[in-house]
N, C-alpha and C. Protein backbone atom coordinates (compact mmCIF):
# COMPACT_ATOMS: atom_id res chain seq x y z
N UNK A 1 16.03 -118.72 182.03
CA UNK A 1 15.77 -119.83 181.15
C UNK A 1 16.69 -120.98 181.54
N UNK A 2 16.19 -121.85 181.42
CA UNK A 2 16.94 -123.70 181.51
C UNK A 2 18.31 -123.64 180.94
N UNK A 3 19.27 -124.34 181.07
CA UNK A 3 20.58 -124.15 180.62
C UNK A 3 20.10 -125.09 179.27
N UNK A 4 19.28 -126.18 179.40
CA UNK A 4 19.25 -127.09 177.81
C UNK A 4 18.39 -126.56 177.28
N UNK A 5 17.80 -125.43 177.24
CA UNK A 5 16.41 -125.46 176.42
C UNK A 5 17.35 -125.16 175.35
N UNK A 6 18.21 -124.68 174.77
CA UNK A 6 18.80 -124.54 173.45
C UNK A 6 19.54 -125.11 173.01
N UNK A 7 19.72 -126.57 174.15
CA UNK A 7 20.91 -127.74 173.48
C UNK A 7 20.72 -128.37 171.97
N UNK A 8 19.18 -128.44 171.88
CA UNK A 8 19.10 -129.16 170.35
C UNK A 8 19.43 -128.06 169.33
N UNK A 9 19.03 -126.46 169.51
CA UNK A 9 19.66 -126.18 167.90
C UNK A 9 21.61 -125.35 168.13
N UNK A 10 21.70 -125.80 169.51
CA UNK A 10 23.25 -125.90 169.49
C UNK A 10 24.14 -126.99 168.82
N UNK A 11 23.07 -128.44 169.38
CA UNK A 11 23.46 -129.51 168.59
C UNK A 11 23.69 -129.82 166.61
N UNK A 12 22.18 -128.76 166.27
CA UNK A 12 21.84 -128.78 164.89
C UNK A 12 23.18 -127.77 164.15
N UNK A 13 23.47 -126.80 164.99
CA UNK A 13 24.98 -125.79 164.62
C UNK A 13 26.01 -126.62 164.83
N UNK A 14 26.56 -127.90 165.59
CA UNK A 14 27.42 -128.47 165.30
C UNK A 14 27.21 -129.44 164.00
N UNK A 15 25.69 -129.82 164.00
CA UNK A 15 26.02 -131.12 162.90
C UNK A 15 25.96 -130.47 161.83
N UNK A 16 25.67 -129.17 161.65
CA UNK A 16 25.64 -128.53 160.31
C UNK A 16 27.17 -128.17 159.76
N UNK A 17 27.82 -127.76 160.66
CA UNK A 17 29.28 -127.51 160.81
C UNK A 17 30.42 -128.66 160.09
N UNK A 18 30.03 -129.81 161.55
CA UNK A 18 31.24 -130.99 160.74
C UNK A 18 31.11 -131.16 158.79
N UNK A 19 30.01 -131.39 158.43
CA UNK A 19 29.78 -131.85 157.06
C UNK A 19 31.13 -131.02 156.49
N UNK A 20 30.21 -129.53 156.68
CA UNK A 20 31.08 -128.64 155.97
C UNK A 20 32.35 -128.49 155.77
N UNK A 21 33.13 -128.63 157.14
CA UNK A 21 34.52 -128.82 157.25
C UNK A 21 35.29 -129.94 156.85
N UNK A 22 33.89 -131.02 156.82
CA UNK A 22 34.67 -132.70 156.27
C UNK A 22 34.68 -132.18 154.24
N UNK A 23 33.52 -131.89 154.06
CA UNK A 23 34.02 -131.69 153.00
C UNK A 23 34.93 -130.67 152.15
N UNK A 24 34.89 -129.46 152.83
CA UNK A 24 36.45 -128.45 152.27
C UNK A 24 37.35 -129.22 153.04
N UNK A 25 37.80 -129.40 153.62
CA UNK A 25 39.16 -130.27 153.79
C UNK A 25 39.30 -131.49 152.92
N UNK A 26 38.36 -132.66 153.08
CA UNK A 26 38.63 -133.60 151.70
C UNK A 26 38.67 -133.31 150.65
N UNK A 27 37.27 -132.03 150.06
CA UNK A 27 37.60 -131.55 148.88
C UNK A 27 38.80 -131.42 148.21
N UNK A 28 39.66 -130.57 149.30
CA UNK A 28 40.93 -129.94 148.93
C UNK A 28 41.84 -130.81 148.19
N UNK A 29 42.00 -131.60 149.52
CA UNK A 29 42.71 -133.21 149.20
C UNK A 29 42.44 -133.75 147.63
N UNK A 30 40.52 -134.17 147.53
CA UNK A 30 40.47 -134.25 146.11
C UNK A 30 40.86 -133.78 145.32
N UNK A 31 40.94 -132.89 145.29
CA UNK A 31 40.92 -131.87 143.91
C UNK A 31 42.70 -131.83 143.59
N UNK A 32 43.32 -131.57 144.48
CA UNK A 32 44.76 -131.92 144.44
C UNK A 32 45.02 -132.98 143.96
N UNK A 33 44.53 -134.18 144.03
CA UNK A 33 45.02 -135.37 143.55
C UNK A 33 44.32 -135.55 142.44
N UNK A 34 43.08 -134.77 141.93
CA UNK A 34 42.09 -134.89 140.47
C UNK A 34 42.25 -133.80 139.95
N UNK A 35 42.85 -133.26 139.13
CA UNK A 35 42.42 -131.53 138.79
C UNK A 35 41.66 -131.83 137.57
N UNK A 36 40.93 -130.62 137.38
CA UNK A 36 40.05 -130.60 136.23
C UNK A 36 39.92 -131.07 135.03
N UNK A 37 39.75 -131.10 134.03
CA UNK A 37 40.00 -130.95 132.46
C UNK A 37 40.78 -130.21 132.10
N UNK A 38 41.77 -129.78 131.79
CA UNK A 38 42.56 -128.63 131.56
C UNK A 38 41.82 -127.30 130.82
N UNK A 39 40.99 -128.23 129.84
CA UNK A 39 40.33 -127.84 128.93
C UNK A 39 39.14 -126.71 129.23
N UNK A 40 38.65 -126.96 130.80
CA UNK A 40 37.80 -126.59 131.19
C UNK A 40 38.01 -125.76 132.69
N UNK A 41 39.32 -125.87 132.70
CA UNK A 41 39.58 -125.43 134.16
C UNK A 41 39.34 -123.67 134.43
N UNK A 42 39.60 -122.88 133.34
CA UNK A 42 39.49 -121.00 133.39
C UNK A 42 37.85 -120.99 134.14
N UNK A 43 36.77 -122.16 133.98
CA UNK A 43 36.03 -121.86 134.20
C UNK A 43 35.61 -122.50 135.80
N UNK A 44 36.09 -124.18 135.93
CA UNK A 44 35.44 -124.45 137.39
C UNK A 44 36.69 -124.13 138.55
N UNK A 45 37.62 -123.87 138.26
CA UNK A 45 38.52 -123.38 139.34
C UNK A 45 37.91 -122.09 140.27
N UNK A 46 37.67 -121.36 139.78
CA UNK A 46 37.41 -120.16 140.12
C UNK A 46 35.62 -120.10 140.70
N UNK A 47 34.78 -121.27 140.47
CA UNK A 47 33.42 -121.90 140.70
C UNK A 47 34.13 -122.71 141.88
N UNK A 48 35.22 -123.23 142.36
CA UNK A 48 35.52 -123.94 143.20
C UNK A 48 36.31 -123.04 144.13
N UNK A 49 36.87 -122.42 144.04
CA UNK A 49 37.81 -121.51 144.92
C UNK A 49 36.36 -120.22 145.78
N UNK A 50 35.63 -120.04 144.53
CA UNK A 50 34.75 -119.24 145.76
C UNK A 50 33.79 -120.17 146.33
N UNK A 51 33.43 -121.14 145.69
CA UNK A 51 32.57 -122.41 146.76
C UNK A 51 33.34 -122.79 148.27
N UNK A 52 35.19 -122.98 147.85
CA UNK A 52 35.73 -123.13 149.09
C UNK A 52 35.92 -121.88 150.33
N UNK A 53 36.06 -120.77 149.80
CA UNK A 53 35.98 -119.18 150.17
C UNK A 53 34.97 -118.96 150.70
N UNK A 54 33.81 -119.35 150.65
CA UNK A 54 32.47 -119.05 151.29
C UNK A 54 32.07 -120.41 152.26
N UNK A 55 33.28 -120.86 152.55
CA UNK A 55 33.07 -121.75 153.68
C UNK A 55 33.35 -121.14 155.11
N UNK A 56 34.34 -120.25 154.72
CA UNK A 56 34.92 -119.48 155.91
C UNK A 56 33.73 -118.32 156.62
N UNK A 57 33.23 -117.52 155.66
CA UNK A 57 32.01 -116.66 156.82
C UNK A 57 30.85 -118.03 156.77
N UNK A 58 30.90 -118.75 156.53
CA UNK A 58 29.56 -119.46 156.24
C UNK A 58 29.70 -120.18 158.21
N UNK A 59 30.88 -120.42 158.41
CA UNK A 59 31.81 -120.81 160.07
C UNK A 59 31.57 -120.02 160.61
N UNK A 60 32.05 -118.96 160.50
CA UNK A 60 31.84 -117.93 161.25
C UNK A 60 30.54 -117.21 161.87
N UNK A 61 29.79 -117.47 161.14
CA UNK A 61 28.21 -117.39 160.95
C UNK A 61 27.47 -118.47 162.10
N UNK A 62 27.84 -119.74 161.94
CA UNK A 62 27.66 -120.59 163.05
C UNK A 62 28.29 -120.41 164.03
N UNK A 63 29.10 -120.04 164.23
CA UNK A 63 29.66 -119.66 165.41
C UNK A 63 29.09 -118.66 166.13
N UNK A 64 28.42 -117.81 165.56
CA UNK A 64 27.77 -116.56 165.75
C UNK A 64 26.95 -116.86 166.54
N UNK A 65 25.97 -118.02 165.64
CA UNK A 65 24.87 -118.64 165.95
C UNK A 65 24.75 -119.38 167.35
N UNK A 66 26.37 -120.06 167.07
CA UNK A 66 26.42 -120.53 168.55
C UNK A 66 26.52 -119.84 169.76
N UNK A 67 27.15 -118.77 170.03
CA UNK A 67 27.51 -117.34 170.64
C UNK A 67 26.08 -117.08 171.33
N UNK A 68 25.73 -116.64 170.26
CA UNK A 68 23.85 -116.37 170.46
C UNK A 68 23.06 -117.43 170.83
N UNK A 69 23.26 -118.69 171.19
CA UNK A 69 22.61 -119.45 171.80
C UNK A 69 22.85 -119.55 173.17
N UNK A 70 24.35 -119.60 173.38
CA UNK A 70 24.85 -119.35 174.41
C UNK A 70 24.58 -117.98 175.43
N UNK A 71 24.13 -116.85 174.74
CA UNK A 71 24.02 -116.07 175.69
C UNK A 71 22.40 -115.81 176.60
N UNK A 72 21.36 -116.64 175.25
CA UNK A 72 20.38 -116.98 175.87
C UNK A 72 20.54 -118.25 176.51
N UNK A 73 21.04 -119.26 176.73
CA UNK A 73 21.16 -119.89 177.98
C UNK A 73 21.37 -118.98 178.99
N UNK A 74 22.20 -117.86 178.78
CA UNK A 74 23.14 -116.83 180.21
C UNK A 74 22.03 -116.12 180.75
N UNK A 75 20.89 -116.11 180.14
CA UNK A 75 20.04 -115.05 179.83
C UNK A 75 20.17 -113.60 179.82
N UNK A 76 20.93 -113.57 178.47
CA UNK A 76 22.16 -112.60 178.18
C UNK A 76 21.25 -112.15 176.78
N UNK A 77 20.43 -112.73 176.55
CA UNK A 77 20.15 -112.43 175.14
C UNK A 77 19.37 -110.69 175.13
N UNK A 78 19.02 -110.22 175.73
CA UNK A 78 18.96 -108.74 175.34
C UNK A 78 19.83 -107.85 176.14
N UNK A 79 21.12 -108.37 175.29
CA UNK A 79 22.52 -107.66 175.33
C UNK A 79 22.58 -107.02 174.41
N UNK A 80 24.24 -106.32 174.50
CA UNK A 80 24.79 -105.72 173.00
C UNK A 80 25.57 -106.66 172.67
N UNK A 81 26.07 -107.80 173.18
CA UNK A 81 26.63 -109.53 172.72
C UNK A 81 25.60 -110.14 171.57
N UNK A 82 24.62 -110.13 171.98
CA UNK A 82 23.43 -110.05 171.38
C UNK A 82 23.28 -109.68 169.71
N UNK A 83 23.05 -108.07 170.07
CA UNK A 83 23.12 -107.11 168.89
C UNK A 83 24.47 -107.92 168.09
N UNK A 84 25.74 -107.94 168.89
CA UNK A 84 26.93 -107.88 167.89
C UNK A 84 26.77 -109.26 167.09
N UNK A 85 26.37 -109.92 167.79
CA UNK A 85 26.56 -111.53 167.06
C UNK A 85 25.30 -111.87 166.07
N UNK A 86 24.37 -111.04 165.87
CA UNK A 86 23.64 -110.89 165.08
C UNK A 86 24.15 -110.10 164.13
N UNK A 87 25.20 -108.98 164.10
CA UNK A 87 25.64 -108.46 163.23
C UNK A 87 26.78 -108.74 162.34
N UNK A 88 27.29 -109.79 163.38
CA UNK A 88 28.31 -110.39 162.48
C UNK A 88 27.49 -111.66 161.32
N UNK A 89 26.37 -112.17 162.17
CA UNK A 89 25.80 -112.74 161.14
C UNK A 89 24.99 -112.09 159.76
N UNK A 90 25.12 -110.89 159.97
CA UNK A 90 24.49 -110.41 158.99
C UNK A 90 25.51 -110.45 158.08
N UNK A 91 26.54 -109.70 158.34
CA UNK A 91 27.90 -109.53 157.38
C UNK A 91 28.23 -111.30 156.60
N UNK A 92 28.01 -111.62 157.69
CA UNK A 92 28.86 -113.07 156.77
C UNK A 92 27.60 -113.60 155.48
N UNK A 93 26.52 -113.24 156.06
CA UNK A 93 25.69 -113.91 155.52
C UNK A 93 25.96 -112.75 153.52
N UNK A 94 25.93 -111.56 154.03
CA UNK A 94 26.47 -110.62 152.83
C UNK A 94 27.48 -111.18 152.57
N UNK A 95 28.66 -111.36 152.87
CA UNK A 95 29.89 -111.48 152.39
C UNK A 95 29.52 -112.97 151.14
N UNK A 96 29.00 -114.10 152.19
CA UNK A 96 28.89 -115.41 151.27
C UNK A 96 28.00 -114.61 149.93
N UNK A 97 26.50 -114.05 150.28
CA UNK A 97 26.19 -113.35 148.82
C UNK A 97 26.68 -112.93 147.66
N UNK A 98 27.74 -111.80 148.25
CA UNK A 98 28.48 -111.18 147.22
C UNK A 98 29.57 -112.59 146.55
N UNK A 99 30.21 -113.77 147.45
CA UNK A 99 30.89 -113.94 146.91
C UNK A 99 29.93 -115.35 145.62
N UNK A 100 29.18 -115.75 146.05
CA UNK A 100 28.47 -116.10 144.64
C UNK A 100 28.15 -115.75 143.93
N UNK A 101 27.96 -114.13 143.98
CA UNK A 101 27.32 -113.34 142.72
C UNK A 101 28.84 -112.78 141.78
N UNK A 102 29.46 -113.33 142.57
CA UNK A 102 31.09 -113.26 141.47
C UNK A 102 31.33 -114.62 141.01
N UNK A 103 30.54 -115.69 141.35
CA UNK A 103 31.00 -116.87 140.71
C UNK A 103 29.88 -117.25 139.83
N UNK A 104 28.60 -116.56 139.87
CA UNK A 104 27.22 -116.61 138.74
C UNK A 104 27.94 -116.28 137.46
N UNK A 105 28.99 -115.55 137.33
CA UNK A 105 29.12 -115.38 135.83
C UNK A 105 29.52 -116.91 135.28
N UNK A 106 30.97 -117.50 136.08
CA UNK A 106 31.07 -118.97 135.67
C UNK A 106 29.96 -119.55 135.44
N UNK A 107 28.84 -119.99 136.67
CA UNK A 107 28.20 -120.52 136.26
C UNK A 107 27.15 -120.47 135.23
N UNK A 108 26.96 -119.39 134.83
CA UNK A 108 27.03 -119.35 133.54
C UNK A 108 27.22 -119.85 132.22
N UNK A 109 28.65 -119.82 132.18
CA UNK A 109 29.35 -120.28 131.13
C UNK A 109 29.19 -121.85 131.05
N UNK A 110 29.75 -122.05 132.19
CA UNK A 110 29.05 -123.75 132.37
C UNK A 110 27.93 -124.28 131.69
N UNK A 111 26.64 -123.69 132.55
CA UNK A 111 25.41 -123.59 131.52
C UNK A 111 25.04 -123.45 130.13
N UNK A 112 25.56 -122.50 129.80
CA UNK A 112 26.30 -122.45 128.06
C UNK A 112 26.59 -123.55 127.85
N UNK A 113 27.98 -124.06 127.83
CA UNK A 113 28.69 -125.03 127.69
C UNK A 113 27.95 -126.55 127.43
N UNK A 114 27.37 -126.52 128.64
CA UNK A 114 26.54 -127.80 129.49
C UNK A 114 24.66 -127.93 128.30
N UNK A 115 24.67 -126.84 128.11
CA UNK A 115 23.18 -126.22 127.48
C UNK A 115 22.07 -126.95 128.22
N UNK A 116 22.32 -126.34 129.93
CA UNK A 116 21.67 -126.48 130.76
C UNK A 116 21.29 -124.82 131.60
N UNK A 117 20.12 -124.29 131.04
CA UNK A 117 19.82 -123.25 131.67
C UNK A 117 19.07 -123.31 133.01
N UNK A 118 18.96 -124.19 133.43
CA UNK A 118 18.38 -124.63 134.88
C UNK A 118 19.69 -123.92 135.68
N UNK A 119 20.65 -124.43 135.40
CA UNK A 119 21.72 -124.48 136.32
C UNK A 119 22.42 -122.88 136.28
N UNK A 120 21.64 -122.21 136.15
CA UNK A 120 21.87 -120.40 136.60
C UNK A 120 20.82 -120.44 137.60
N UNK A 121 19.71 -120.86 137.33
CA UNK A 121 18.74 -120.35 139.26
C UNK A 121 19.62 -121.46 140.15
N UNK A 122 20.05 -122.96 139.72
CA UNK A 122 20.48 -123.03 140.75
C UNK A 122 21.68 -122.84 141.69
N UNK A 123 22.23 -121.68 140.68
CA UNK A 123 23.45 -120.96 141.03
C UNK A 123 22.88 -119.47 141.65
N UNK A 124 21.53 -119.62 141.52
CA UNK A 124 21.33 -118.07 142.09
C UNK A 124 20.47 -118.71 143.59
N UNK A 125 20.74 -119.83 143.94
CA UNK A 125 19.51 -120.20 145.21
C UNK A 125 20.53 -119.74 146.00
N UNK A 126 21.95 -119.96 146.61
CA UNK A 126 22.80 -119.35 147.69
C UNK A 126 22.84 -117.74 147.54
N UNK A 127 22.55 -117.14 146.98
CA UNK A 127 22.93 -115.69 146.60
C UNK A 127 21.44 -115.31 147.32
N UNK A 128 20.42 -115.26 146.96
CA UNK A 128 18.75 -114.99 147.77
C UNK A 128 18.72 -116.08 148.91
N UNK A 129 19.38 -116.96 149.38
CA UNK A 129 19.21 -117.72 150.78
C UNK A 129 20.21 -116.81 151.53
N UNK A 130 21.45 -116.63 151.03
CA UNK A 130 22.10 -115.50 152.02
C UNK A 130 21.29 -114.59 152.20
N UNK A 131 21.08 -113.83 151.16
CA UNK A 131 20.54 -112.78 151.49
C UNK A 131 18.99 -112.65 152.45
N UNK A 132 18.15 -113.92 152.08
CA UNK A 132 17.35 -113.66 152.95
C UNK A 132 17.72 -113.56 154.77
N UNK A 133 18.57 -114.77 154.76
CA UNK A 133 19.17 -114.69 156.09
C UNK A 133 19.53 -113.47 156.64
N UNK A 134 20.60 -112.68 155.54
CA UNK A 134 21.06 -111.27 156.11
C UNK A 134 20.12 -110.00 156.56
N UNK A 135 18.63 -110.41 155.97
CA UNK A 135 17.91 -109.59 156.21
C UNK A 135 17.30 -109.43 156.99
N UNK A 136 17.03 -111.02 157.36
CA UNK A 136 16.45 -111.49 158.48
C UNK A 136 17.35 -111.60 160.16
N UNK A 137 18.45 -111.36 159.48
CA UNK A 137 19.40 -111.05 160.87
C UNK A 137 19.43 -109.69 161.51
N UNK A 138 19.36 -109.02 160.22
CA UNK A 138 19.02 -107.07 160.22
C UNK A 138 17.57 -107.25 161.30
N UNK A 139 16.55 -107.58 160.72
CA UNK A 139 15.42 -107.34 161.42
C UNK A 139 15.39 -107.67 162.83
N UNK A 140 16.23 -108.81 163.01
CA UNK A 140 16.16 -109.34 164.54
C UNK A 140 17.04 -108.22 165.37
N UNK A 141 17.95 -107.58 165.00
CA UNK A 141 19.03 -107.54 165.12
C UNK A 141 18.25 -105.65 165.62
N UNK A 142 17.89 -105.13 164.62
CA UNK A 142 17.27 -104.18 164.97
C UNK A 142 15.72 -104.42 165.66
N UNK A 143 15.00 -105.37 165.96
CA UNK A 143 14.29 -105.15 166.73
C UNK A 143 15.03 -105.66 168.25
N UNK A 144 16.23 -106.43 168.59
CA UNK A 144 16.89 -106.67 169.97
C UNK A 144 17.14 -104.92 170.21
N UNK A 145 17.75 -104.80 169.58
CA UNK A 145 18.01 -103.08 169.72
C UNK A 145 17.00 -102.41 170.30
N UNK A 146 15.88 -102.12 169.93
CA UNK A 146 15.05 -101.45 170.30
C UNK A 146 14.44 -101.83 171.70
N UNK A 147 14.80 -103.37 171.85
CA UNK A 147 14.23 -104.24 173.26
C UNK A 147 15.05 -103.44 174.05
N UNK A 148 16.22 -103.56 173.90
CA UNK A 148 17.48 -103.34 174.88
C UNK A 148 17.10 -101.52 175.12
N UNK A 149 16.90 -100.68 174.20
CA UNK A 149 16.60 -99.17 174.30
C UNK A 149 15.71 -99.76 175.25
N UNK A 150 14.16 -99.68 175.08
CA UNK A 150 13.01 -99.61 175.96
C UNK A 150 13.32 -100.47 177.40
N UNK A 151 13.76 -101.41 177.29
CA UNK A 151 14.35 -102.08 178.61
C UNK A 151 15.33 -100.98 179.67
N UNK A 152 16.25 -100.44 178.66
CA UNK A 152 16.98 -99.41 179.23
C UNK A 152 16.12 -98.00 180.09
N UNK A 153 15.51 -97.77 179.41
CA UNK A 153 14.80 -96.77 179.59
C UNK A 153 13.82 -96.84 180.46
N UNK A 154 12.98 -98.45 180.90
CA UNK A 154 12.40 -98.49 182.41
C UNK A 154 12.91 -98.94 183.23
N UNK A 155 14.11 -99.24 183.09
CA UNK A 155 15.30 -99.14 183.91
C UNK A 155 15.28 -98.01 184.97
N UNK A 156 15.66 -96.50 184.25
CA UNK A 156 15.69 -95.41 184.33
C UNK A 156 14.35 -95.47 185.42
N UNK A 157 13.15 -95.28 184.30
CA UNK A 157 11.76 -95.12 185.16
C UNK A 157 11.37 -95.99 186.37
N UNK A 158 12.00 -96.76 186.58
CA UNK A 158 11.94 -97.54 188.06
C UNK A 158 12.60 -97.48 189.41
């Protein structure tokens, strides 16, 4: 394969990237120099600490992504580089899941608070977008597997 045929969604994994990092780093900054309501803080601190917490596999995940683009440029892609970097994307993509489904209870309360019940699905859209991803990394992830077996195996027969 062409060394650019995968430059544009290498490009789309960097521009997805900067945002993210511009905003947990300024965030930080913000929030240090604004803190909450006092009044209200037991509840968005802890809505903000795992929003910032799920920035880290959410990186890692692109990176993955990038990994795996890179090895199909190598034409590396039915490797076990392959397999692994699909598996790490699976994990991160779980890890970010689980860690919103520990911050759905806040949002919650918020909602309460707010007497906005909209704002629980849209606290549950990252929790089923991870997860679809993770599933969908499983599937790829186990059908490369099976490429790489049968590849292996007329290997053998040849």
């Amino acid at each position: 394969m062409k060394r650019g045929t995968t430059l544009f969604l290498k490009l789309a994994v960097i521009f997805i990237s900067i945002p993210v990092l511009a905003l947990t780093i300024f965030g930080f900054i913000w929030l240090a120099n604004n803190s909450v309501n006092p009044d209200y803080a037991y509840i968005f601190y802890p809505i903000l600490v795992g929003i910032f917490v799920s920035v880290f596999p959410f990186l890692v995940a692109l990176y993955q992504a990038f990994k795996l683009l890179s090895y199909i440029d190598k034409n590396q892609a039915f490797s076990e580089f392959s397999v692994k970097a699909l598996k790490n994307i699976k994990l991160c993509a779980w890890i970010i899941s689980g860690i919103y489904l520990v911050i759905l209870p806040f949002v919650y309360i918020v909602a309460e608070i707010d007497d906005a019940p909209g704002l629980i699905l849209v606290g549950m859209i990252p929790i089923f977008a991870s997860m679809v991803i993770a599933i969908f990394a499983a599937v790829l992830q186990k059908l490369l597997k099976e490429a790489i077996d049968i590849k292996s195996e007329n290997a053998f027969i040849v």
